[in-house]
PDB file of N, CA and C in Angstrom:
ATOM      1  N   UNK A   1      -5.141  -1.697  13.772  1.00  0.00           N
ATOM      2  CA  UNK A   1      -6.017  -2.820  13.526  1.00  0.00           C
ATOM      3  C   UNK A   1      -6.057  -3.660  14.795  1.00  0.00           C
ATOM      4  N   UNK A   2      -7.463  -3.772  15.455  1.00  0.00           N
ATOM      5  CA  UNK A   2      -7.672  -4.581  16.167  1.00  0.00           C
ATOM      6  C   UNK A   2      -7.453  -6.360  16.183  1.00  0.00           C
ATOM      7  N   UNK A   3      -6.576  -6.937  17.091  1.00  0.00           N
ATOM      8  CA  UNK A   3      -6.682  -8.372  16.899  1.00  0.00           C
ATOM      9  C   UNK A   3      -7.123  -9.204  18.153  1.00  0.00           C
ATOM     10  N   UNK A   4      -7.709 -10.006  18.428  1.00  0.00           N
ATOM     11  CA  UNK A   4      -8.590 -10.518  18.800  1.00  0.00           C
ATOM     12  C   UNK A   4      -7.238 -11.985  19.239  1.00  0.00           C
ATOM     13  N   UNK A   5      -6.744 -12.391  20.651  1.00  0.00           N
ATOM     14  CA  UNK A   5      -6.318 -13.058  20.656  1.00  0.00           C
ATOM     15  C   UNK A   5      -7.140 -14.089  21.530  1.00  0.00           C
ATOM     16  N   UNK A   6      -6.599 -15.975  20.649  1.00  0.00           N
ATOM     17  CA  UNK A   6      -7.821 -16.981  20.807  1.00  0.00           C
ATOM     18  C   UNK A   6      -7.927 -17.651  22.208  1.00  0.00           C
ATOM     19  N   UNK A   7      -7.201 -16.967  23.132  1.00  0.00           N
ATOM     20  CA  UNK A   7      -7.011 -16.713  24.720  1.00  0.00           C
ATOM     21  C   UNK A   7      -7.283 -15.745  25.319  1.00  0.00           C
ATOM     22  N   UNK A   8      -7.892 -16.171  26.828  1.00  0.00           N
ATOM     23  CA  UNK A   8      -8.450 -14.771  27.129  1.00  0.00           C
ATOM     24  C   UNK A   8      -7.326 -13.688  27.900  1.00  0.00           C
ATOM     25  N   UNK A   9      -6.514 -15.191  28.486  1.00  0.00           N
ATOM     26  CA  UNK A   9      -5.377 -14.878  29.025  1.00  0.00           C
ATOM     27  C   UNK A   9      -4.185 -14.411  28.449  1.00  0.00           C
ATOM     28  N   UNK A  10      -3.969 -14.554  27.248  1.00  0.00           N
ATOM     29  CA  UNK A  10      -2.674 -14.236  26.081  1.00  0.00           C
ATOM     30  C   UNK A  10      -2.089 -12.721  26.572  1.00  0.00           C
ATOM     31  N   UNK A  11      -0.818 -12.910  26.681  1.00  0.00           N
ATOM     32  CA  UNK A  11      -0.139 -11.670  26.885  1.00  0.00           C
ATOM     33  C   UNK A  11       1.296 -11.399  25.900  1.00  0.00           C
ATOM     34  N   UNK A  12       1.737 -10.298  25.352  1.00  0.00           N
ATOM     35  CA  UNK A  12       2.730 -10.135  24.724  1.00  0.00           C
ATOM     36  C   UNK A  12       3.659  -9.217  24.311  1.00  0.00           C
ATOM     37  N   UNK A  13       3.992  -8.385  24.140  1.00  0.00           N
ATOM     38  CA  UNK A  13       4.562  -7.452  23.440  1.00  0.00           C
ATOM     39  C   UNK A  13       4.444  -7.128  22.063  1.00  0.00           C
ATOM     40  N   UNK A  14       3.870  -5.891  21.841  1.00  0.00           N
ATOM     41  CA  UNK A  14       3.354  -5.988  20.018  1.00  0.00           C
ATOM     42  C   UNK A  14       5.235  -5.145  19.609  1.00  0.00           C
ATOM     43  N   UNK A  15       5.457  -6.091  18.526  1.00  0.00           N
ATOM     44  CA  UNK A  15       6.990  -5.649  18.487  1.00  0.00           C
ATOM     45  C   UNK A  15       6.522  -4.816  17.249  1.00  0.00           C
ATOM     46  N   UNK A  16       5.406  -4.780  16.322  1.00  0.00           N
ATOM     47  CA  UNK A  16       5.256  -3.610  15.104  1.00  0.00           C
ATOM     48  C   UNK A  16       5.283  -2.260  15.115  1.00  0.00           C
ATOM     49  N   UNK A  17       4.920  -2.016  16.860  1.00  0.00           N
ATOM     50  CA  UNK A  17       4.572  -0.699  17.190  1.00  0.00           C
ATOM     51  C   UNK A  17       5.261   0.172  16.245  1.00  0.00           C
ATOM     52  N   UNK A  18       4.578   1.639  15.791  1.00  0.00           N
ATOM     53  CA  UNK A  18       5.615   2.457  15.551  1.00  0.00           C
ATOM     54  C   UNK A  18       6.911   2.939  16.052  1.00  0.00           C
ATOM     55  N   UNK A  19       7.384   3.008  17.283  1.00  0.00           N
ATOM     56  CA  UNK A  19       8.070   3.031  17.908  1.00  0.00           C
ATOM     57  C   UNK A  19       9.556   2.189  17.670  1.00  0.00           C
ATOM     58  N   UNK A  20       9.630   1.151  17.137  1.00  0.00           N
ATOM     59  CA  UNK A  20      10.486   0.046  16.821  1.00  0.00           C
ATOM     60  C   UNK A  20      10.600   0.812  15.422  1.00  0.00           C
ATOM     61  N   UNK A  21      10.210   1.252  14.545  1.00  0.00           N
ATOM     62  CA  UNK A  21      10.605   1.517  13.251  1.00  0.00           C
ATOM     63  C   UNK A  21      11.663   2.638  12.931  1.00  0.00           C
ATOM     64  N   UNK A  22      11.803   3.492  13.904  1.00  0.00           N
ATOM     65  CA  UNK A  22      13.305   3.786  13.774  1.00  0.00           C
ATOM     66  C   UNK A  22      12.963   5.770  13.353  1.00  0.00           C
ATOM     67  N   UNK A  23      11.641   6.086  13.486  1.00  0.00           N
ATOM     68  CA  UNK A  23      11.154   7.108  12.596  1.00  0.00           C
ATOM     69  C   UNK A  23      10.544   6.953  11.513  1.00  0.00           C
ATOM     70  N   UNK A  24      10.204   5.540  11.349  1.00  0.00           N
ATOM     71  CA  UNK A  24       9.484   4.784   9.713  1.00  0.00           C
ATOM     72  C   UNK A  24       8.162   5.387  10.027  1.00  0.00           C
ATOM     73  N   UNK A  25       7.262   4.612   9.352  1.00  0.00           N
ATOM     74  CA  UNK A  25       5.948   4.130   9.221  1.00  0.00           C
ATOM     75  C   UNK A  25       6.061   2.929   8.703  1.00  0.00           C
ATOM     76  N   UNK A  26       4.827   2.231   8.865  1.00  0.00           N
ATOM     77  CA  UNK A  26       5.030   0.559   7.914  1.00  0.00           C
ATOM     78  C   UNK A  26       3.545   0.785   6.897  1.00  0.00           C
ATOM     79  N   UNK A  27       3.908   1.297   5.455  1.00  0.00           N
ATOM     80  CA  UNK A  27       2.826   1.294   4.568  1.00  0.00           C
ATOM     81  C   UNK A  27       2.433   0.422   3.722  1.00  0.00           C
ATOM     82  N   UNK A  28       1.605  -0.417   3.647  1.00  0.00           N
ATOM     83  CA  UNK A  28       1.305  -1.403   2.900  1.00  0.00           C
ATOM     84  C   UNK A  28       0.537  -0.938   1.359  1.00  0.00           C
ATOM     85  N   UNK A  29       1.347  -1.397   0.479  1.00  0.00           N
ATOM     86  CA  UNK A  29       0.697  -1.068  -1.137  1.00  0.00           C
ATOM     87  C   UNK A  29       0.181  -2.388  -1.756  1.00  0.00           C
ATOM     88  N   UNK A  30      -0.786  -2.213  -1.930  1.00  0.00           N
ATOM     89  CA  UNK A  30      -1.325  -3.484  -2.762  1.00  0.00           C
ATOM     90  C   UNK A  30      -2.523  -2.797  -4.140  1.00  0.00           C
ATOM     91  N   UNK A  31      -2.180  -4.018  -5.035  1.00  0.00           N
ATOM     92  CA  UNK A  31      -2.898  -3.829  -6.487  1.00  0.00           C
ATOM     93  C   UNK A  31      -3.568  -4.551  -6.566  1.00  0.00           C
ATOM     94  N   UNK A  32      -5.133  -3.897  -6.500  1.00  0.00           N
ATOM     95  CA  UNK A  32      -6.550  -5.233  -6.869  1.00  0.00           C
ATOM     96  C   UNK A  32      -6.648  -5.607  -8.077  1.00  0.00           C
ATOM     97  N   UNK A  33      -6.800  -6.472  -7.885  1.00  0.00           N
ATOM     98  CA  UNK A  33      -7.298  -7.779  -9.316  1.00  0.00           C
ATOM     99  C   UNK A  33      -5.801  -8.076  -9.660  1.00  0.00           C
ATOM    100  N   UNK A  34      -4.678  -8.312  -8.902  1.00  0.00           N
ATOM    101  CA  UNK A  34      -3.376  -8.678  -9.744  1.00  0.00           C
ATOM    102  C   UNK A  34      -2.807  -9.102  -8.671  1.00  0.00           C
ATOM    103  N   UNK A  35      -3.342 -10.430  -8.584  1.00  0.00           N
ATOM    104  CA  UNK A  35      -2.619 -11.519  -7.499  1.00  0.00           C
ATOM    105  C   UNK A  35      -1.376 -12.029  -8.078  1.00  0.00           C
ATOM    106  N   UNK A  36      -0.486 -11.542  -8.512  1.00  0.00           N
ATOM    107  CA  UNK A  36       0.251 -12.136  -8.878  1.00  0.00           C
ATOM    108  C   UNK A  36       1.504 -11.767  -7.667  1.00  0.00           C
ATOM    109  N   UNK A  37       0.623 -10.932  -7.200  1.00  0.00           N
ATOM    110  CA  UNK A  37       1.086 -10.464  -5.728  1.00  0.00           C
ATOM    111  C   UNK A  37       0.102 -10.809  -4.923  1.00  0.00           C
ATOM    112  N   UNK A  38       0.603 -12.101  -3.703  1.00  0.00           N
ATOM    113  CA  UNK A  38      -0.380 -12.471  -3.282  1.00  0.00           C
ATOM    114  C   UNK A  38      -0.883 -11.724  -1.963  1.00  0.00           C
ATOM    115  N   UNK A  39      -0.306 -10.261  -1.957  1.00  0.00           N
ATOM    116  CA  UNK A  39      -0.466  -9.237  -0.826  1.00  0.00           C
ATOM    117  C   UNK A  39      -0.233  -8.404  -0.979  1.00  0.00           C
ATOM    118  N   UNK A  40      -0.638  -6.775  -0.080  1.00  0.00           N
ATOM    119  CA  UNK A  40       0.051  -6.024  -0.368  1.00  0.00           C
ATOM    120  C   UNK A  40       1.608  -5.725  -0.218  1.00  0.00           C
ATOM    121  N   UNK A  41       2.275  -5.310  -0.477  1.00  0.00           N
ATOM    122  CA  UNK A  41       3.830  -5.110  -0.275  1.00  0.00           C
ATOM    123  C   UNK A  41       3.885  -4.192   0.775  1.00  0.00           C
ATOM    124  N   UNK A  42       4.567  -4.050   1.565  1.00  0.00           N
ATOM    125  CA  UNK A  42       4.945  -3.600   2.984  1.00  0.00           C
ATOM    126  C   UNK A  42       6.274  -2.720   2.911  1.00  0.00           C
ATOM    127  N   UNK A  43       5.762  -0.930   3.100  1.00  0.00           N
ATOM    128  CA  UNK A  43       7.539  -0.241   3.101  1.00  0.00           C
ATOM    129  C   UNK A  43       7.425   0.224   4.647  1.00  0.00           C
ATOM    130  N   UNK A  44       8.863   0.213   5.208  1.00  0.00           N
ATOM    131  CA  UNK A  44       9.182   0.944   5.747  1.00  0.00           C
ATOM    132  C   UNK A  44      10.041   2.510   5.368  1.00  0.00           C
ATOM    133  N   UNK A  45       9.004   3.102   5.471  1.00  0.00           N
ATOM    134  CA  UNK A  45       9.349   4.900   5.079  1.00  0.00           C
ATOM    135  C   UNK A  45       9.348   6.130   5.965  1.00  0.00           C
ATOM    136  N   UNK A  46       9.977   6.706   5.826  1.00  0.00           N
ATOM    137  CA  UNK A  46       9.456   8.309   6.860  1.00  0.00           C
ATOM    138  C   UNK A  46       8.131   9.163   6.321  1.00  0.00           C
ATOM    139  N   UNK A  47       7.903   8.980   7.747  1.00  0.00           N
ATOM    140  CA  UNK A  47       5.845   9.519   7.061  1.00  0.00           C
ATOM    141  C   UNK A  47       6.042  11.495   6.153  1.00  0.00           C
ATOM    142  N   UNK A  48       7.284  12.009   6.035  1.00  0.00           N
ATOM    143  CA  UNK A  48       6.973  12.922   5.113  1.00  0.00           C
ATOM    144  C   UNK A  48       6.982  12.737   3.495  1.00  0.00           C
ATOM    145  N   UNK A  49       7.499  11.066   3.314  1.00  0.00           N
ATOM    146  CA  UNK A  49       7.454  10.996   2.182  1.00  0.00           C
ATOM    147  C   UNK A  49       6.481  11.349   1.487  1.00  0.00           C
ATOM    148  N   UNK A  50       7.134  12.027  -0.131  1.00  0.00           N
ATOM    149  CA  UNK A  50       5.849  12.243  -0.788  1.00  0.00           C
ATOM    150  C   UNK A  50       4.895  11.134  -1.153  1.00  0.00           C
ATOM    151  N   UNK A  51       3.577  11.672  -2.090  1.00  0.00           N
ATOM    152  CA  UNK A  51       3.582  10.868  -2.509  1.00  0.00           C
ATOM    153  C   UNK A  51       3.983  10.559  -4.304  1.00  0.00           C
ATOM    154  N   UNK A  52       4.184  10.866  -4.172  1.00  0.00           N
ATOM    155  CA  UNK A  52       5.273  11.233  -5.888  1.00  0.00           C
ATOM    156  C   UNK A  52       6.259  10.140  -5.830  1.00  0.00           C
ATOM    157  N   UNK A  53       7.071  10.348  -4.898  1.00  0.00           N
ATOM    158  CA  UNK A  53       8.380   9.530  -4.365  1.00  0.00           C
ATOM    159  C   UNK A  53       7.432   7.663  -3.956  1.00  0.00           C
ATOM    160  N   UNK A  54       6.206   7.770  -3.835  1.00  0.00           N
ATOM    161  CA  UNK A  54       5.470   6.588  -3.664  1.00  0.00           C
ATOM    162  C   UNK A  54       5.678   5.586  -5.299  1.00  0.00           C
ATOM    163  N   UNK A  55       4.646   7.192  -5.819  1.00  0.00           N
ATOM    164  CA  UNK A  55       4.435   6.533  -7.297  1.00  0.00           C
ATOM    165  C   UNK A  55       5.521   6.564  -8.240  1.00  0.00           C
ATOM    166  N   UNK A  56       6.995   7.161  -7.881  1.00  0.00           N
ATOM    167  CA  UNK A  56       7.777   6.988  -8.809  1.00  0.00           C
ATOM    168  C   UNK A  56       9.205   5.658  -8.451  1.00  0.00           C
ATOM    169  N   UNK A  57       8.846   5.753  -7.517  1.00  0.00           N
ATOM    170  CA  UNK A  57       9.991   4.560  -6.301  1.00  0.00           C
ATOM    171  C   UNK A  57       9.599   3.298  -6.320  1.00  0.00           C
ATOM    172  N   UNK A  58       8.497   3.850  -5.434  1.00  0.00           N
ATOM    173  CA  UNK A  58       8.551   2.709  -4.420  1.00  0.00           C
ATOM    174  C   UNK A  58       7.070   1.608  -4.966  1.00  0.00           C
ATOM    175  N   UNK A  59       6.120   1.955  -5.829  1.00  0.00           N
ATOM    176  CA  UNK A  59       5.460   1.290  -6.431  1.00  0.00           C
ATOM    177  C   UNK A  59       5.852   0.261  -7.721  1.00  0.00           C
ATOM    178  N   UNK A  60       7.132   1.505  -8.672  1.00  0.00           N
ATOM    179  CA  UNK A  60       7.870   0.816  -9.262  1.00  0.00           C
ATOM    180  C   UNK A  60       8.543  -0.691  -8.773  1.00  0.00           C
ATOM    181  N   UNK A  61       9.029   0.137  -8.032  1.00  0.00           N
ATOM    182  CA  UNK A  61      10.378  -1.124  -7.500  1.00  0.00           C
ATOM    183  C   UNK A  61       9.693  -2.322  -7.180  1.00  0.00           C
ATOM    184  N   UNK A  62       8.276  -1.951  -6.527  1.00  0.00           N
ATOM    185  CA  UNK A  62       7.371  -3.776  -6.299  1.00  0.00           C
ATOM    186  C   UNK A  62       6.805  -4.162  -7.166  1.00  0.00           C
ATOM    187  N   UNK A  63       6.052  -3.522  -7.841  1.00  0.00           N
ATOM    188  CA  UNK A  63       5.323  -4.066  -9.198  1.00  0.00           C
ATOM    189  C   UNK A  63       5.083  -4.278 -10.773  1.00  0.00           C
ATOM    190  N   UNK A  64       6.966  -3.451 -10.982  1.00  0.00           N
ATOM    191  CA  UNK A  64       6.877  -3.502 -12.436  1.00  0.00           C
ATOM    192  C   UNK A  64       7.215  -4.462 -12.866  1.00  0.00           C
ATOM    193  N   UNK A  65       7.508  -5.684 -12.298  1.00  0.00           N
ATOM    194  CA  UNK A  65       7.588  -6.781 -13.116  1.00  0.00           C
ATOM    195  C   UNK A  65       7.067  -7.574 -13.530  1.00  0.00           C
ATOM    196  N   UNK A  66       5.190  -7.025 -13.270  1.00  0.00           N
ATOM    197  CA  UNK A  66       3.928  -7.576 -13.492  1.00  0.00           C
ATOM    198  C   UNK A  66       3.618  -6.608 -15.110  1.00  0.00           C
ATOM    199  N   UNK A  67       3.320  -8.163 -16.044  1.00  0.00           N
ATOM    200  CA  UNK A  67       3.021  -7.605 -17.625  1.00  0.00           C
ATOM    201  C   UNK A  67       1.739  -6.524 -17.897  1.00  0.00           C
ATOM    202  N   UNK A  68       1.378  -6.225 -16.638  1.00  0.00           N
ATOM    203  CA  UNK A  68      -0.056  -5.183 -16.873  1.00  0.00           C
ATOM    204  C   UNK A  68       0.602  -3.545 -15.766  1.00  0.00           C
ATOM    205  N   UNK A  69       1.862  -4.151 -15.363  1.00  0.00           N
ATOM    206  CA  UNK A  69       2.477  -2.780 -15.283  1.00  0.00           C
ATOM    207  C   UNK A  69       2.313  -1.497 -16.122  1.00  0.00           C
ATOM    208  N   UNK A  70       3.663  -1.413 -17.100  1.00  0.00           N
ATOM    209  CA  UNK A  70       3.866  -1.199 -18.224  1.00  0.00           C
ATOM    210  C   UNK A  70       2.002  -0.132 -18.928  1.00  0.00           C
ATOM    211  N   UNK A  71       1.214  -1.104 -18.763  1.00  0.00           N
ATOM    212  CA  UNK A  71      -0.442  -0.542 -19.613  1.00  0.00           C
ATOM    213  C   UNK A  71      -1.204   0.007 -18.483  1.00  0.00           C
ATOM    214  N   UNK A  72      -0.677   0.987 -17.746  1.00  0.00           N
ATOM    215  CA  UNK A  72      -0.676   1.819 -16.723  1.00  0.00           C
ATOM    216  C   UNK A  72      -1.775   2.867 -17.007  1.00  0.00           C
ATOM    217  N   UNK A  73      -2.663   3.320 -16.940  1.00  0.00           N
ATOM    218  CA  UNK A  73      -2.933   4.759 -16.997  1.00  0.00           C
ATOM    219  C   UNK A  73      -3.471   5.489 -15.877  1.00  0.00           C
ATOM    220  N   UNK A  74      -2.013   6.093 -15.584  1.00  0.00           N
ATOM    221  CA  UNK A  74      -2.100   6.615 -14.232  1.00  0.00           C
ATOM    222  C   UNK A  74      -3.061   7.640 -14.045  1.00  0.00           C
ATOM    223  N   UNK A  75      -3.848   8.673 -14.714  1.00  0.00           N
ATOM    224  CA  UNK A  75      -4.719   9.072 -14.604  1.00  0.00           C
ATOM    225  C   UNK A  75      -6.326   8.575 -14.320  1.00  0.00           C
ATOM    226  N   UNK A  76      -6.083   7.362 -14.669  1.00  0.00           N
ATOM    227  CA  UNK A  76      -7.230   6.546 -14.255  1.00  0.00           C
ATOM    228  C   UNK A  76      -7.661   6.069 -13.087  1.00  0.00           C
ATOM    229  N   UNK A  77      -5.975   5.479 -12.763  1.00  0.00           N
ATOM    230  CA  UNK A  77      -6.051   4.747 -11.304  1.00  0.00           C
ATOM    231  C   UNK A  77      -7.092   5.219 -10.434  1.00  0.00           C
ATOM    232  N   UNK A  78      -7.490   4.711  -9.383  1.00  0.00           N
ATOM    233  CA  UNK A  78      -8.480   4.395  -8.607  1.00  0.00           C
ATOM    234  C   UNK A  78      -7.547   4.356  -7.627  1.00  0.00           C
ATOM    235  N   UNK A  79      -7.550   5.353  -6.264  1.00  0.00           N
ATOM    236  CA  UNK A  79      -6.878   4.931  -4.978  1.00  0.00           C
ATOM    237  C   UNK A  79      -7.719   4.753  -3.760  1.00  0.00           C
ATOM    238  N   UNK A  80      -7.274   3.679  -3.220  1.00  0.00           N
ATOM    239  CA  UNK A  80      -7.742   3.542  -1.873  1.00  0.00           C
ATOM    240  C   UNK A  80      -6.985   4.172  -0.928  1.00  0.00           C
ATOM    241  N   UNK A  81      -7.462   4.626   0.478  1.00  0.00           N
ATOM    242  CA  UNK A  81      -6.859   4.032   1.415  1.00  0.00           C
ATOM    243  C   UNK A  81      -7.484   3.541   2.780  1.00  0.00           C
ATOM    244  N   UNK A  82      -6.992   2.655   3.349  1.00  0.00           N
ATOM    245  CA  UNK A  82      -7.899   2.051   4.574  1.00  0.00           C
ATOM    246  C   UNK A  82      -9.187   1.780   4.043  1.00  0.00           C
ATOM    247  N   UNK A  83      -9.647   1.415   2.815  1.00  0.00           N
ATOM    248  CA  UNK A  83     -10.690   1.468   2.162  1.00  0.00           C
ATOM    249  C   UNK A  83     -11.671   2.219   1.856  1.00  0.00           C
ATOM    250  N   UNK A  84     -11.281   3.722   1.891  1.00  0.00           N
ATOM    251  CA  UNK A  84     -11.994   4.845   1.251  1.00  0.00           C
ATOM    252  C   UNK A  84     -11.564   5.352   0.449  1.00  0.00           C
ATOM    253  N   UNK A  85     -11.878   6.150  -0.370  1.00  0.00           N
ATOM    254  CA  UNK A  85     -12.170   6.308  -1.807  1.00  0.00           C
ATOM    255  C   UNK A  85     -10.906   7.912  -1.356  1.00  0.00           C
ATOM    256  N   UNK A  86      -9.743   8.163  -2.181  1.00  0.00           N
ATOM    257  CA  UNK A  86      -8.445   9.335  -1.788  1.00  0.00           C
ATOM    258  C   UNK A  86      -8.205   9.976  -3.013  1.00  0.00           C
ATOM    259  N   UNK A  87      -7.989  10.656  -3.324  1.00  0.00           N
ATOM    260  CA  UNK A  87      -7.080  11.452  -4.331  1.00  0.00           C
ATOM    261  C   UNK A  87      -5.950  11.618  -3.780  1.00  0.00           C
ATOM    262  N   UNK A  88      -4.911  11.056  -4.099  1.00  0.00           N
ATOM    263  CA  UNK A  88      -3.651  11.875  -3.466  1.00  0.00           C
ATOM    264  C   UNK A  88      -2.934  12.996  -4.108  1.00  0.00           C
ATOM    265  N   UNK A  89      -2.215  13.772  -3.848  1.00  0.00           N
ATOM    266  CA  UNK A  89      -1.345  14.633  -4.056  1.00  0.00           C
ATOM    267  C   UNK A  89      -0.197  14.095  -4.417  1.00  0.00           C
ATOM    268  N   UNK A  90       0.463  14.692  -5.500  1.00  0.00           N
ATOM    269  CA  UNK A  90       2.069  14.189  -6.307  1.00  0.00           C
ATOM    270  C   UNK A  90       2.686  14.790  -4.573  1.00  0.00           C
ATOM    271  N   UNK A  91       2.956  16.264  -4.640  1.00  0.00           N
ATOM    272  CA  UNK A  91       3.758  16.668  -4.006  1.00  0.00           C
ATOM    273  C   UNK A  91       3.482  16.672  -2.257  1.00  0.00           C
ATOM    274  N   UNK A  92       2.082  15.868  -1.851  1.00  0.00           N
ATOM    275  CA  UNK A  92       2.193  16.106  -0.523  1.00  0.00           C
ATOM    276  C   UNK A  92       2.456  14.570   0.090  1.00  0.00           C
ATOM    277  N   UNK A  93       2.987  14.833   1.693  1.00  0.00           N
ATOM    278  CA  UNK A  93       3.087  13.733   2.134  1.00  0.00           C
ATOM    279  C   UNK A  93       2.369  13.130   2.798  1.00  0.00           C
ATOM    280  N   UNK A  94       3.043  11.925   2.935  1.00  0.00           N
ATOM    281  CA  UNK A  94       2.253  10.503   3.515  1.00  0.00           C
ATOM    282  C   UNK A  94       1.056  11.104   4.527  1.00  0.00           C
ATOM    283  N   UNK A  95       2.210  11.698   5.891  1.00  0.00           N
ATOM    284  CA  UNK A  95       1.304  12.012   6.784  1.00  0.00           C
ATOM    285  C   UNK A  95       0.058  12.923   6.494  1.00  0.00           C
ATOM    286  N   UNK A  96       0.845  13.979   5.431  1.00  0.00           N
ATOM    287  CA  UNK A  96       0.006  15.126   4.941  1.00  0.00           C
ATOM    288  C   UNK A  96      -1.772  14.228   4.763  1.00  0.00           C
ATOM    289  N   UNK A  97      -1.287  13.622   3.861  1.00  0.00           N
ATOM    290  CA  UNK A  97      -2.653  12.467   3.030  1.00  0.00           C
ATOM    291  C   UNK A  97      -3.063  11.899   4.268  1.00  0.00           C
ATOM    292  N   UNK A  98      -2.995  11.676   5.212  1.00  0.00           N
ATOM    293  CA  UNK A  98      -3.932  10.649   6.499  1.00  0.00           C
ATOM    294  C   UNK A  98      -3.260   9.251   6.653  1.00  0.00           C
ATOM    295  N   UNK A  99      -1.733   9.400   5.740  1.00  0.00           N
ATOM    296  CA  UNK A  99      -1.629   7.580   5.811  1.00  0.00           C
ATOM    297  C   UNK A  99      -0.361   7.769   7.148  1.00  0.00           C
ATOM    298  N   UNK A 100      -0.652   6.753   8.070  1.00  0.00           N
ATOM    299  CA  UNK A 100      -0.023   6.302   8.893  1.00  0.00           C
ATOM    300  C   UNK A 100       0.414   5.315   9.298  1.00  0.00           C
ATOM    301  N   UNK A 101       1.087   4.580  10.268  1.00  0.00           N
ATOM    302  CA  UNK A 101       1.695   3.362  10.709  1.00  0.00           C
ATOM    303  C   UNK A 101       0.987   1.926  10.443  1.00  0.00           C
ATOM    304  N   UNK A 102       1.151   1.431   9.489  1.00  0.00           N
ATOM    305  CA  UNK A 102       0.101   0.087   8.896  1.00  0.00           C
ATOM    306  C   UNK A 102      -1.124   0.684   8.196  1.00  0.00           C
ATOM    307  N   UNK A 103      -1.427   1.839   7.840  1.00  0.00           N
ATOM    308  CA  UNK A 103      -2.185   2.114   6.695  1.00  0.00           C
ATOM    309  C   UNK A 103      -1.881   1.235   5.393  1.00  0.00           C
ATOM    310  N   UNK A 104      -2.944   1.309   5.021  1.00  0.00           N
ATOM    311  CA  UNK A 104      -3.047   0.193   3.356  1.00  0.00           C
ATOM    312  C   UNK A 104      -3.782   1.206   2.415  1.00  0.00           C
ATOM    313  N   UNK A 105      -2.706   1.506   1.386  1.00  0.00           N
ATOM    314  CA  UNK A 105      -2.977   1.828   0.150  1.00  0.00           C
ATOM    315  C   UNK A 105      -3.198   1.322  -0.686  1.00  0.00           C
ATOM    316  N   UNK A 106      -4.026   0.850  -1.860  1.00  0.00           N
ATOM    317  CA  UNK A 106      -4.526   0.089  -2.765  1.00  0.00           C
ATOM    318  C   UNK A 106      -4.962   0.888  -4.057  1.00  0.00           C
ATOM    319  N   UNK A 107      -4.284   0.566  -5.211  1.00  0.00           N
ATOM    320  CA  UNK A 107      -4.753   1.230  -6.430  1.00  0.00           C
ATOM    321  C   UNK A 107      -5.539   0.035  -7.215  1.00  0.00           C
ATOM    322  N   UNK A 108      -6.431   0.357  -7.956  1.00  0.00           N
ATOM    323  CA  UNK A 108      -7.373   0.014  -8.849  1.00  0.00           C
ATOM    324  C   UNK A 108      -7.225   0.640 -10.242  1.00  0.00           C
ATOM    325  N   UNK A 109      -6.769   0.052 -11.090  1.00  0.00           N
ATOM    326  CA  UNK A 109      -6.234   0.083 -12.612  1.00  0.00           C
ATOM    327  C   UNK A 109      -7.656  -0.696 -13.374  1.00  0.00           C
ATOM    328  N   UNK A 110      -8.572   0.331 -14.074  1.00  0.00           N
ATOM    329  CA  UNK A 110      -9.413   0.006 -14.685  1.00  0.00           C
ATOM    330  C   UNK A 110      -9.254  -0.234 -16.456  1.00  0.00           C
ATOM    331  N   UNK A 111      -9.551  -1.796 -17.018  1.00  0.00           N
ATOM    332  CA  UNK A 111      -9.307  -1.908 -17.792  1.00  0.00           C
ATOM    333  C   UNK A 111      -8.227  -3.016 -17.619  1.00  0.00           C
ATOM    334  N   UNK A 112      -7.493  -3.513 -16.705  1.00  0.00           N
ATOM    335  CA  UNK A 112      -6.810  -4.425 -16.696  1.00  0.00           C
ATOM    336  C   UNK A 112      -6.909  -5.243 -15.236  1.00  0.00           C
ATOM    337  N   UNK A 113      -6.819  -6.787 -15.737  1.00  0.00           N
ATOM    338  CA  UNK A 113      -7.479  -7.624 -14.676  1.00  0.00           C
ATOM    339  C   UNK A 113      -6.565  -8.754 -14.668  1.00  0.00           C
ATOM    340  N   UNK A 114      -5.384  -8.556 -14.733  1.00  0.00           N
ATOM    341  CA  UNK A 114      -4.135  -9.581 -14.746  1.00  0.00           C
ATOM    342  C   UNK A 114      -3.700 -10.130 -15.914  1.00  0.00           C
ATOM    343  N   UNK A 115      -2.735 -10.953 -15.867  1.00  0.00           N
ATOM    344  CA  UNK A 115      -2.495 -11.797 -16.882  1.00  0.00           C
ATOM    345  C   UNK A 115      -3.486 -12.382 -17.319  1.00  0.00           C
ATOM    346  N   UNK A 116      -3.541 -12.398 -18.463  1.00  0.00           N
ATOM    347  CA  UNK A 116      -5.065 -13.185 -19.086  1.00  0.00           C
ATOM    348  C   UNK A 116      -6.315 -12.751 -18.947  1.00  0.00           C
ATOM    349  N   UNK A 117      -6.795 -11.663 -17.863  1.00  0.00           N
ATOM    350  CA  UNK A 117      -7.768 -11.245 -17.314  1.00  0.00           C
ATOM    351  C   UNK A 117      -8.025 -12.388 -16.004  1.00  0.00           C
ATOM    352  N   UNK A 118      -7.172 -13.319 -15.958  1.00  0.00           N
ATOM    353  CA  UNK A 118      -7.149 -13.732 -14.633  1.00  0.00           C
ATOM    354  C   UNK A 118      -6.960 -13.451 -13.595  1.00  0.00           C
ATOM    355  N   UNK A 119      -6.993 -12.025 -12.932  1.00  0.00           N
ATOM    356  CA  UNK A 119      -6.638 -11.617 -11.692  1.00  0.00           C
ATOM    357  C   UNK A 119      -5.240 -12.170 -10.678  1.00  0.00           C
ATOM    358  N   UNK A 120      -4.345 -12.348 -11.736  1.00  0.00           N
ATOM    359  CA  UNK A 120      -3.195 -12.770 -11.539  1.00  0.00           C
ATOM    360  C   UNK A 120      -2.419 -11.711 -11.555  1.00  0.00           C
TER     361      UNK A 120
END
């Protein structure tokens, strides 16, 4: 992702690089219409992770403590990534799928729109 600094002169060191992560990736997961997360959540992972190990881990561990968890239907979901329209694979990985260093994954759960239908 391109950033645009508000100097023409600005100089720095980008410390996110992949390189600093140790063999990670930095994948960002976020859930539309359910601000109750006011972002996506941010892992550091090794890009062969599956994605199985996504949806059984590491999605858990950030978002089941939202009451529209739970009324899941994972066959439904809707995935993004980088804002195109993905099917992923249970058993293939990250890299396999196209996701890389600050890629953003985003699922869309149709039929539920937060607490209350407030997008919370």
């Amino acid at each position: 992702m391109a950033v645009a600094a508000i100097t023409p002169d600005y100089t720095g060191e980008r410390l996110d690089r992949v390189e600093n992560f140790h063999g990670n990736i930095v994948v960002y997961v976020g859930w539309d219409r359910h601000l109750m997360f006011c972002s996506p959540v941010a892992f550091a992972t090794p890009p062969d992770t599956t994605f199985g190990k996504v949806l059984d881990e590491l999605i858990p561990g950030a978002f089941a403590q939202h009451p529209d968890f739970e009324k899941i239907d994972w066959d439904q979901v809707s995935w993004l990534l980088n804002g195109e329209a993905f099917t992923p694979d249970r058993a293939a990985t990250l890299e396999t799928l196209g996701v890389d260093h600050k890629s953003i994954i985003r699922l869309q759960t149709p039929g539920l729109e937060g607490i209350g239908g407030s997008h919370s």
